[in-house]
PDB file of N, CA and C in Angstrom:
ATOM      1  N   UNK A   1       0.833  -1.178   0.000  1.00  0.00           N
ATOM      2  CA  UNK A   1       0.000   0.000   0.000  1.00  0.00           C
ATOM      3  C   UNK A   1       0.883   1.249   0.000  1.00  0.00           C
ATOM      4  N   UNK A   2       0.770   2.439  -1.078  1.00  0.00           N
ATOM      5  CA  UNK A   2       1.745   3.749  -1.029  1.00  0.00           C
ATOM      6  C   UNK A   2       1.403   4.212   0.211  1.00  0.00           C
ATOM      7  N   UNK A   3       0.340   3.947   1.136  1.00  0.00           N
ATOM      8  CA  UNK A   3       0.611   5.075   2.369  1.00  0.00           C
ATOM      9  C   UNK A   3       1.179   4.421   3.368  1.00  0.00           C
ATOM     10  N   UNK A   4       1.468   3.183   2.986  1.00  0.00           N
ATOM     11  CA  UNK A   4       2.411   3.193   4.466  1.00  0.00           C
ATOM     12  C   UNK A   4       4.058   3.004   3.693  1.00  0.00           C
ATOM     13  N   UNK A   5       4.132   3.517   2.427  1.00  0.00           N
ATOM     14  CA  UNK A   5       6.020   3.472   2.312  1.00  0.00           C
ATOM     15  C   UNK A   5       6.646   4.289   3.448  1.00  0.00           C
ATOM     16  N   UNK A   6       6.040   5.811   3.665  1.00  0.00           N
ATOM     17  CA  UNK A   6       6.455   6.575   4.910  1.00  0.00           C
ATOM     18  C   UNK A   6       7.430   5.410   5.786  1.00  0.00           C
ATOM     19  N   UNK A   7       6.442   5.140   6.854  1.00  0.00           N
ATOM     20  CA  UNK A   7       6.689   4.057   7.904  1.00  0.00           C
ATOM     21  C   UNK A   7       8.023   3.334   7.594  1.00  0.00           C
ATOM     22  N   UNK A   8       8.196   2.383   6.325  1.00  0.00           N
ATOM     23  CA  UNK A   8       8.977   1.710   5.829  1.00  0.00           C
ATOM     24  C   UNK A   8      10.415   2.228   5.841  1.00  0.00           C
ATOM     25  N   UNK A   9      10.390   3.877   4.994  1.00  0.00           N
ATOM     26  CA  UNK A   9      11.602   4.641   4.983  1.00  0.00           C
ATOM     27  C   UNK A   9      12.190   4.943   6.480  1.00  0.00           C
ATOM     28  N   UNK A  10      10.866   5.287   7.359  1.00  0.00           N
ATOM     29  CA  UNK A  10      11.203   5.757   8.504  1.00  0.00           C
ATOM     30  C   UNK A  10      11.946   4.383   8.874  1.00  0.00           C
ATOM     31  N   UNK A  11      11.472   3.385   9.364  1.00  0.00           N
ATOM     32  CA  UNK A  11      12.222   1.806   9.833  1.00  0.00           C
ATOM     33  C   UNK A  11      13.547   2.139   9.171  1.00  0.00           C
ATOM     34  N   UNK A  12      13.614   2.005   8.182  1.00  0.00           N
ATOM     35  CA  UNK A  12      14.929   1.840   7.344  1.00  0.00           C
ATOM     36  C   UNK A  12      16.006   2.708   7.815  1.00  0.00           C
ATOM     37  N   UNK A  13      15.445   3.792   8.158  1.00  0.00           N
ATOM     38  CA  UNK A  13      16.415   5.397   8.307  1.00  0.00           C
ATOM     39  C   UNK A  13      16.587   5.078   9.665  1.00  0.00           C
ATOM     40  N   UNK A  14      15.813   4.714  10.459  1.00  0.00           N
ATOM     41  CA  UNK A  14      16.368   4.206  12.143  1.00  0.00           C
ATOM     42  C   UNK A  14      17.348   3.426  12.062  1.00  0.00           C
ATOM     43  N   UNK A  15      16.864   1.917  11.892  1.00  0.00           N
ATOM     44  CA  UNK A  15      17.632   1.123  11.412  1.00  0.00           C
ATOM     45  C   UNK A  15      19.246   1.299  11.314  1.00  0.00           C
ATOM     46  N   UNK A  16      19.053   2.431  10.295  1.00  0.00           N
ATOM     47  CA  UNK A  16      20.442   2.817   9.273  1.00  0.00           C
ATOM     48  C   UNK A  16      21.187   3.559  10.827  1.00  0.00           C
ATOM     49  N   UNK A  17      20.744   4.465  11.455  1.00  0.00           N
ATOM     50  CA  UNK A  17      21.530   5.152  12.495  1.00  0.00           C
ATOM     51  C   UNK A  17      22.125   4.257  13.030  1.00  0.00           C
ATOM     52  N   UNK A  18      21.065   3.099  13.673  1.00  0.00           N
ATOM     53  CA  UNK A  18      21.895   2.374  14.688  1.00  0.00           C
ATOM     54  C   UNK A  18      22.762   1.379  14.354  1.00  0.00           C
ATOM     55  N   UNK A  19      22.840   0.690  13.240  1.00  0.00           N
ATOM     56  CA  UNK A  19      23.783   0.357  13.244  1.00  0.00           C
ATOM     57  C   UNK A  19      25.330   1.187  12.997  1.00  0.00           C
ATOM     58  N   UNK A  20      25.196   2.457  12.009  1.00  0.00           N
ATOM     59  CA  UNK A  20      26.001   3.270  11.888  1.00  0.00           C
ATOM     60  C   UNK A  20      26.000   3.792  13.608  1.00  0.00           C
ATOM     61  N   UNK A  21      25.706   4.156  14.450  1.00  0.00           N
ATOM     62  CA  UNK A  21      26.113   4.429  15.670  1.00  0.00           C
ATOM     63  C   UNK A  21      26.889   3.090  16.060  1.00  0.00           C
ATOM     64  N   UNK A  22      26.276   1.895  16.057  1.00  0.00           N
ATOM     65  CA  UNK A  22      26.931   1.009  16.754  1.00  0.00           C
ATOM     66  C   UNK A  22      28.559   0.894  16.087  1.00  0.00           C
ATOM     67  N   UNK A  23      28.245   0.843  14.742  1.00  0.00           N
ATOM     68  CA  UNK A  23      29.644   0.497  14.012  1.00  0.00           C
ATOM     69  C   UNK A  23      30.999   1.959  14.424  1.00  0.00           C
ATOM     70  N   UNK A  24      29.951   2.473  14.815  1.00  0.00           N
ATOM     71  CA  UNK A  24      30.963   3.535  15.380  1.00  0.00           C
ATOM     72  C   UNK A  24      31.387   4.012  16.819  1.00  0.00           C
ATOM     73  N   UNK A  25      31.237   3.165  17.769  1.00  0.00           N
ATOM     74  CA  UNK A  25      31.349   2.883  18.445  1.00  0.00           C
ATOM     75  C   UNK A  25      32.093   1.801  18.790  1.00  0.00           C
ATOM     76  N   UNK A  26      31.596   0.447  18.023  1.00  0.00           N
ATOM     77  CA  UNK A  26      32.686  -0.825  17.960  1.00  0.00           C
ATOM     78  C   UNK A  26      34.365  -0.198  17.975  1.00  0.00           C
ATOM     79  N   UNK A  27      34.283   0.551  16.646  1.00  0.00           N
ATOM     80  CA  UNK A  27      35.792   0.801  16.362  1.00  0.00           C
ATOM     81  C   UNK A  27      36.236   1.881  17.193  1.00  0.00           C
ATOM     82  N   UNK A  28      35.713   3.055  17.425  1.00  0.00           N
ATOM     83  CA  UNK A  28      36.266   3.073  18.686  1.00  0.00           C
ATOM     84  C   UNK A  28      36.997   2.731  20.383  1.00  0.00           C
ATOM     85  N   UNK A  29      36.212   1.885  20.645  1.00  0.00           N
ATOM     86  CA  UNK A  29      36.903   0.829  21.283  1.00  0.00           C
ATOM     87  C   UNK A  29      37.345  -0.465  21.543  1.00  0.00           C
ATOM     88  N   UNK A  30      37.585  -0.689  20.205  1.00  0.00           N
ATOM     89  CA  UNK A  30      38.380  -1.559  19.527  1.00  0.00           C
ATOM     90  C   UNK A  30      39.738  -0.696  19.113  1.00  0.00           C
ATOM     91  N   UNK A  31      40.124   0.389  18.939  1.00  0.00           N
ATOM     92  CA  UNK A  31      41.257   0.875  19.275  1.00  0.00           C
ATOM     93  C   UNK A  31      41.491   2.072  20.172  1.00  0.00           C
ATOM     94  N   UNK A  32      41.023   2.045  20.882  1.00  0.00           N
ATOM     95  CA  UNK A  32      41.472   2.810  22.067  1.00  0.00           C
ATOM     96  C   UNK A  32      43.022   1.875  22.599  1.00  0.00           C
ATOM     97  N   UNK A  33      43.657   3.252  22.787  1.00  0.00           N
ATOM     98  CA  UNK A  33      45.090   2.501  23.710  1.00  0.00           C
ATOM     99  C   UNK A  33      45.095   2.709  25.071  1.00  0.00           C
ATOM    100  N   UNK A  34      46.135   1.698  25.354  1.00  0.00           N
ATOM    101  CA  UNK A  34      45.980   1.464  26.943  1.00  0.00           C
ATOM    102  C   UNK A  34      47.309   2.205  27.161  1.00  0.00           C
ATOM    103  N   UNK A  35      47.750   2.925  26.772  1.00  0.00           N
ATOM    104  CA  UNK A  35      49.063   2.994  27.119  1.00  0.00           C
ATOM    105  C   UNK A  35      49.312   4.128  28.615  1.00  0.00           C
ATOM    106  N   UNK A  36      47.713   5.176  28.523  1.00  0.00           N
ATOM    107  CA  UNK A  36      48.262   5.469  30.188  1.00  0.00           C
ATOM    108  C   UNK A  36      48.125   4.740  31.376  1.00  0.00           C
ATOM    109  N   UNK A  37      48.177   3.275  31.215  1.00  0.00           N
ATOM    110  CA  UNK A  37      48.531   2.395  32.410  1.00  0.00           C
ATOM    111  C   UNK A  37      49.508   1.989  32.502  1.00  0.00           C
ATOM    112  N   UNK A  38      50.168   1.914  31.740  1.00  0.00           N
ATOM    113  CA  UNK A  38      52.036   1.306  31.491  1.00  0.00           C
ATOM    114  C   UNK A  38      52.459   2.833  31.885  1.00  0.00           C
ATOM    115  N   UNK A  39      53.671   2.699  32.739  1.00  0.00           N
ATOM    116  CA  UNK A  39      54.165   3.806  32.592  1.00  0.00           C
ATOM    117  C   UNK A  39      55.631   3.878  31.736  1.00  0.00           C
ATOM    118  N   UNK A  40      55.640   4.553  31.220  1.00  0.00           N
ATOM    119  CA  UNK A  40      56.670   4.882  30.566  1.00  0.00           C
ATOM    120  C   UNK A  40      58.038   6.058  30.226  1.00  0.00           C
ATOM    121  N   UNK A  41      58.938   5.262  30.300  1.00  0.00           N
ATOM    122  CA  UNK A  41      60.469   6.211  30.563  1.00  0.00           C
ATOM    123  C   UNK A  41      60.828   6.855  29.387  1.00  0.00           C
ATOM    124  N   UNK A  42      60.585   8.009  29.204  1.00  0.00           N
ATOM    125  CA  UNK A  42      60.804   9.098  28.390  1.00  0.00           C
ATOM    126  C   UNK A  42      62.605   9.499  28.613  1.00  0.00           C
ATOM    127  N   UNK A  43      63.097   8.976  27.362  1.00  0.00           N
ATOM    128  CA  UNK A  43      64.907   9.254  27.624  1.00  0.00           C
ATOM    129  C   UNK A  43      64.622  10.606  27.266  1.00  0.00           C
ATOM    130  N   UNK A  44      65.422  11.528  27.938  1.00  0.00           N
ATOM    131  CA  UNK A  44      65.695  12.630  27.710  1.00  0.00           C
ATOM    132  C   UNK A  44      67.201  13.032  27.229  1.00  0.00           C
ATOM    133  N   UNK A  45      67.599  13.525  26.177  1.00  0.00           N
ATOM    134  CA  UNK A  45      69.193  13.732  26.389  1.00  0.00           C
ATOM    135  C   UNK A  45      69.271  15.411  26.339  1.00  0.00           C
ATOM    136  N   UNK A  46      70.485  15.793  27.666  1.00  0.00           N
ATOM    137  CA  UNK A  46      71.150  16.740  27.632  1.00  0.00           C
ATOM    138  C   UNK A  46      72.251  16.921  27.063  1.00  0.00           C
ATOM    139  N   UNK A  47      71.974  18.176  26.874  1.00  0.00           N
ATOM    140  CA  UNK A  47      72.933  18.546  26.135  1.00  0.00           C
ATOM    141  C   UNK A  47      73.395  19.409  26.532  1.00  0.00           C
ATOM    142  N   UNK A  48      74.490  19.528  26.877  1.00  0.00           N
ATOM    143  CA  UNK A  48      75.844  20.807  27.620  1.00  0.00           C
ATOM    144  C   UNK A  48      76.138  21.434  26.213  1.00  0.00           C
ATOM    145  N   UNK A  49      75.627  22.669  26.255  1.00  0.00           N
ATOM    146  CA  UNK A  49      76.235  23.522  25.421  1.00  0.00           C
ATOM    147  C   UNK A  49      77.100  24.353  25.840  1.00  0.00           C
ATOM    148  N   UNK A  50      78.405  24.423  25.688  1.00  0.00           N
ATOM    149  CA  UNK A  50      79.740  25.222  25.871  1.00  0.00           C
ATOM    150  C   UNK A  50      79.914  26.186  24.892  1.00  0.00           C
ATOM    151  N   UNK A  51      79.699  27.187  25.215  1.00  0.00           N
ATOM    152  CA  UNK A  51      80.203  28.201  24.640  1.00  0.00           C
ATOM    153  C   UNK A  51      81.315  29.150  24.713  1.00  0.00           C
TER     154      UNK A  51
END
């Protein structure tokens, strides 16, 4: 029936968000890093400048 395509598009267009929200979300934390729990030693080199 043409009067309920509305409805149909609407389903579809929901639909479409959530998985595009979900898929965007997955990959987000699916790479998130862990790395501020490791701590880590930053070499620093000095340098004596003589002038």
């Amino acid at each position: 029936m043409p009067q309920m395509a509305p409805l149909n598009w609407l389903t579809l267009m929901i639909m479409f968000i959530m998985i595009l929200v979900l898929f965007n979300i997955m990959n987000y934390y699916s790479t998130l890093n862990y790395t501020s729990t490791k701590k880590q030693k930053k070499e620093m080199k000095k340098i004596n400048w003589k002038w």
